[in-house]
N, C-alpha and C. Protein backbone atom coordinates (compact mmCIF):
# COMPACT_ATOMS: atom_id res chain seq x y z
N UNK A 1 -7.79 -15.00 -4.80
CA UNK A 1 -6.64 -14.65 -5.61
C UNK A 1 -5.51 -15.63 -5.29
N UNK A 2 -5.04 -16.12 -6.45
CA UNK A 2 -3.97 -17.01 -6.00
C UNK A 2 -2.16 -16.46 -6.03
N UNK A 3 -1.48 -16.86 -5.09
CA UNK A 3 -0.23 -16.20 -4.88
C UNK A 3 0.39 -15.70 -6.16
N UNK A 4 0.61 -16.56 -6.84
CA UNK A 4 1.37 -15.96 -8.72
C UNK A 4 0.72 -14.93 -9.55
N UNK A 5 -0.75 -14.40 -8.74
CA UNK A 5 -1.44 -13.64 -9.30
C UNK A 5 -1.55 -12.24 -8.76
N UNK A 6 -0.47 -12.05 -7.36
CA UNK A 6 -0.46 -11.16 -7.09
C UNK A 6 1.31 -10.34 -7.31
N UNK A 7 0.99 -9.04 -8.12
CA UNK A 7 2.08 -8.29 -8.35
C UNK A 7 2.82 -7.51 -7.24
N UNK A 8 3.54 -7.23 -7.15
CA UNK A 8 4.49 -6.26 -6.82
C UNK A 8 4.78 -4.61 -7.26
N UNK A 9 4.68 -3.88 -6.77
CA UNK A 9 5.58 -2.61 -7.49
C UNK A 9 6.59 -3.09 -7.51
N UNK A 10 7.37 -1.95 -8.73
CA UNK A 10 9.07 -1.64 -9.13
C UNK A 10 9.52 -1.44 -7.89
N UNK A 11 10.24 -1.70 -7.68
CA UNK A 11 11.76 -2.01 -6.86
C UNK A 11 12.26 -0.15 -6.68
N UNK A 12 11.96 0.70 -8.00
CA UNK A 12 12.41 2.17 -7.54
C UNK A 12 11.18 2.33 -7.01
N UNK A 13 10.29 2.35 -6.88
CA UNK A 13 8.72 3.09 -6.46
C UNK A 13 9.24 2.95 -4.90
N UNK A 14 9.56 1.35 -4.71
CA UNK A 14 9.83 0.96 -3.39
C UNK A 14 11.16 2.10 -2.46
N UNK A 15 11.86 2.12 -3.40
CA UNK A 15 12.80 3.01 -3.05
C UNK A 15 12.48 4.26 -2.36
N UNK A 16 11.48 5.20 -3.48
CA UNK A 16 11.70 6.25 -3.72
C UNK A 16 10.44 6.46 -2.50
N UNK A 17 9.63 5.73 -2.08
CA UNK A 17 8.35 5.78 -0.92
C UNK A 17 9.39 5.31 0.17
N UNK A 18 10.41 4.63 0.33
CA UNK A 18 11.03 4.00 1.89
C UNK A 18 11.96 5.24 1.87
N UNK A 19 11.71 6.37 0.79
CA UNK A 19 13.18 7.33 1.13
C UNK A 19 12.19 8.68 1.55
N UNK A 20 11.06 8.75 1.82
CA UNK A 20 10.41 9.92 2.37
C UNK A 20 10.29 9.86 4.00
N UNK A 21 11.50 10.85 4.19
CA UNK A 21 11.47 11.08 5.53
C UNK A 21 10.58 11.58 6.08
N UNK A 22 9.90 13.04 5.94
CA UNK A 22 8.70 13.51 6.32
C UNK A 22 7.61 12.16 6.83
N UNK A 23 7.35 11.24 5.68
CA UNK A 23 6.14 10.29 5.76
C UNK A 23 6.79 9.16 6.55
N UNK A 24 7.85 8.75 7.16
CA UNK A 24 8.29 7.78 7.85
C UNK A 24 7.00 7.69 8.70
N UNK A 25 6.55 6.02 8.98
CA UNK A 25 5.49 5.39 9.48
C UNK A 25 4.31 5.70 8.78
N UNK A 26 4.14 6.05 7.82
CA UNK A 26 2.87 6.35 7.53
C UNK A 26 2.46 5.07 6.14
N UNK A 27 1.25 4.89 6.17
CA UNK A 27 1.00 3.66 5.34
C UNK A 27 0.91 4.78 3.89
N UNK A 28 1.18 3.87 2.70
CA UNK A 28 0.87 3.46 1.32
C UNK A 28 0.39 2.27 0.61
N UNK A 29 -0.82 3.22 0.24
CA UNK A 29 -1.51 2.05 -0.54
C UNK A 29 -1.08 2.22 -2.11
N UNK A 30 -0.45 1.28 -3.08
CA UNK A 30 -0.20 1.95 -4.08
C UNK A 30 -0.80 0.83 -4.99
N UNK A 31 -1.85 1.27 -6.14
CA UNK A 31 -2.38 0.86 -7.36
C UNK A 31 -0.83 0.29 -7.96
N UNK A 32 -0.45 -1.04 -8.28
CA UNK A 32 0.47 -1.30 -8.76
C UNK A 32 0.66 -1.32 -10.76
N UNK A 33 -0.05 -1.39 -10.91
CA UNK A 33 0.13 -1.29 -12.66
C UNK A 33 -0.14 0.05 -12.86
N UNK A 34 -0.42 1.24 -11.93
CA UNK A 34 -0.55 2.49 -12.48
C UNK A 34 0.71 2.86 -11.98
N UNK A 35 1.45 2.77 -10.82
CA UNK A 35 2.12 2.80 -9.99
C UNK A 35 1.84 4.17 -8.77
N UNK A 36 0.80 4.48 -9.09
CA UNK A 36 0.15 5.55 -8.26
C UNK A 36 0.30 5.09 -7.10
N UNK A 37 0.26 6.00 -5.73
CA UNK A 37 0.04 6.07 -4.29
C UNK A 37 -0.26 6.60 -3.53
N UNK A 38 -1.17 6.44 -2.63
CA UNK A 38 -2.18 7.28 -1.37
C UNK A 38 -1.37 6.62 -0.09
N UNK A 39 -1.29 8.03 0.51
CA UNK A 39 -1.05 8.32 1.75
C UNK A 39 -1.46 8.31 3.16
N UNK A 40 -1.50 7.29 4.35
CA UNK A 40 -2.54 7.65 5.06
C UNK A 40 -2.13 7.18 6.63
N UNK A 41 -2.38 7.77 7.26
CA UNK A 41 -2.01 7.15 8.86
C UNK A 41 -2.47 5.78 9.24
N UNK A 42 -3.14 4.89 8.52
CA UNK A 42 -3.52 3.88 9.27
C UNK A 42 -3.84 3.18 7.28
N UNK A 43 -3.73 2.16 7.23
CA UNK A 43 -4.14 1.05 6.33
C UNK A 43 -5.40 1.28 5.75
N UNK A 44 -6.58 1.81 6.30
CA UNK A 44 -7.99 1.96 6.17
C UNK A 44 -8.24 3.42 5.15
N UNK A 45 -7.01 4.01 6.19
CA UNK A 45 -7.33 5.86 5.33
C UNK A 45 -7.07 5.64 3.85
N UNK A 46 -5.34 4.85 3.76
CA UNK A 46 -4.44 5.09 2.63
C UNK A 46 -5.65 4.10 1.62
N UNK A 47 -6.51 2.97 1.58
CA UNK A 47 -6.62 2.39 1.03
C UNK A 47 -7.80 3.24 0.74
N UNK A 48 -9.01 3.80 1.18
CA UNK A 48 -9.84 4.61 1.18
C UNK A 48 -9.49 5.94 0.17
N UNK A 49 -8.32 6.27 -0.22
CA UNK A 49 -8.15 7.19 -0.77
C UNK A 49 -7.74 6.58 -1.81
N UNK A 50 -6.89 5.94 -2.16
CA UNK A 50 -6.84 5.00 -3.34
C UNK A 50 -8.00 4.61 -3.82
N UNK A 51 -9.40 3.81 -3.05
CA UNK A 51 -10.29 3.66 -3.82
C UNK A 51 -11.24 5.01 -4.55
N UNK A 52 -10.48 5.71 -4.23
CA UNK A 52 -11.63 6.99 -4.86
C UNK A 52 -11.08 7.16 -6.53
N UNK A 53 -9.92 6.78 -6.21
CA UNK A 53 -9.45 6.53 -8.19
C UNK A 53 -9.69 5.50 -8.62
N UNK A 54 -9.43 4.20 -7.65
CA UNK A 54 -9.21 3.08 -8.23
C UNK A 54 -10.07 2.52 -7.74
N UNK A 55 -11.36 2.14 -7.75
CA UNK A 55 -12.20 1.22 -7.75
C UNK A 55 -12.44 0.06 -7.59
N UNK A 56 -12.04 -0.75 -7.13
CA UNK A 56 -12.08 -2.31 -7.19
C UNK A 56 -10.86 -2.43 -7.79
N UNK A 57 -9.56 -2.22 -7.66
CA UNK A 57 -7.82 -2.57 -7.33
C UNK A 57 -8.05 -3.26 -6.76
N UNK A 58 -6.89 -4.09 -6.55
CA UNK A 58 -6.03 -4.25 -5.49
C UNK A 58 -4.95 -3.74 -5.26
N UNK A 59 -4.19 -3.37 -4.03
CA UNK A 59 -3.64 -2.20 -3.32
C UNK A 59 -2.06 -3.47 -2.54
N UNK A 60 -1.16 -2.62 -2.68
CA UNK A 60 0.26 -3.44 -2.20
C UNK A 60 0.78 -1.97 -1.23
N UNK A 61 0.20 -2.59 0.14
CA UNK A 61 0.53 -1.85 0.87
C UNK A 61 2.22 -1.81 1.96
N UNK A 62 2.57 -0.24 2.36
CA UNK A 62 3.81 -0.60 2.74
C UNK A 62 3.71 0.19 3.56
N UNK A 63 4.11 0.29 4.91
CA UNK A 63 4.68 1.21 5.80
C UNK A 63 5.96 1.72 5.89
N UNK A 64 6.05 3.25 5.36
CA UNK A 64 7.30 3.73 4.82
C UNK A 64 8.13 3.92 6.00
N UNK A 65 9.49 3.61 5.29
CA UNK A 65 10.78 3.28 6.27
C UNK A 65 10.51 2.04 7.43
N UNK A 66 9.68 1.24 6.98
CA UNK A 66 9.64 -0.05 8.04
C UNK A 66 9.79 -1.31 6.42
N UNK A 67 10.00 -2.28 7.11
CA UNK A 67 10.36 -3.62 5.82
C UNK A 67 8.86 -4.39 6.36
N UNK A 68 8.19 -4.11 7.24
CA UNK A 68 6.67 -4.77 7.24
C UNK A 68 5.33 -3.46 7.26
N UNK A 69 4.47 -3.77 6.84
CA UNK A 69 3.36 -2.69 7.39
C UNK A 69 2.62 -2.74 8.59
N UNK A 70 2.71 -4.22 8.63
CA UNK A 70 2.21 -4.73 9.80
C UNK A 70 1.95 -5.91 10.47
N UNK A 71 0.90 -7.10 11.39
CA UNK A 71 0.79 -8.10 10.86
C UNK A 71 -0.75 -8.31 11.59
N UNK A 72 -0.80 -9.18 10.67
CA UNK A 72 -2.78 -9.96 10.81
C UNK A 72 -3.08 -10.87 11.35
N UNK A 73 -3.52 -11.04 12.27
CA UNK A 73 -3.78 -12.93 12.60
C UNK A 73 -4.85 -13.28 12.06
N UNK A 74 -6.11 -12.83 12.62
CA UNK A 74 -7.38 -13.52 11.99
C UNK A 74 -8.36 -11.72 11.48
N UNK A 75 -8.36 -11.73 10.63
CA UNK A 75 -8.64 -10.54 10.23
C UNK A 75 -9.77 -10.47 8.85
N UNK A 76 -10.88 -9.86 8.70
CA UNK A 76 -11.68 -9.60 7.76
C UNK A 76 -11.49 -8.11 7.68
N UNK A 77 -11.18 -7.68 6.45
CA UNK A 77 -11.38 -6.27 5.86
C UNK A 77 -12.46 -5.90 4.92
N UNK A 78 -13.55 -5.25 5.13
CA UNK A 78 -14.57 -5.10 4.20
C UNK A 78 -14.38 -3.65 4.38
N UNK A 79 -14.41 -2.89 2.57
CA UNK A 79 -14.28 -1.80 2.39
C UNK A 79 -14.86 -1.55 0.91
């Protein structure tokens, strides 16, 4: 996938997920053209539950109330 080809959510979605206190630290995986989002303690859960709707997405993940989710150095994800 090349960089210009990957979207973003809306700017309120972003909002309205960095303003849930209850879920502070907890990952979101969110289907961006549906603007749907799964919930999950770790990157693996939230994306795992997203694929049960969304099938072969791709997923713009965020760790709520943090400005990173996380970071990767050398990393393969197969799911």
């Amino acid at each position: 996938m090349k960089k210009e080809e990957v979207i973003s959510p809306k700017n309120s979605l972003l909002k309205k997920l960095h303003s849930l206190k209850n879920e502070k630290g907890e990952i979101a995986a969110i289907e961006v053209k549906s603007g749907k989002w799964f919930l999950g303690i770790t990157t693996i859960e939230a994306i795992q539950k997203a694929k049960e709707i969304f099938l072969g997405s791709i997923f713009y993940i965020i760790r709520i109330g943090y400005r990173t989710a996380g970071m990767l150095k050398k990393a393969i994800i197969l799911l």
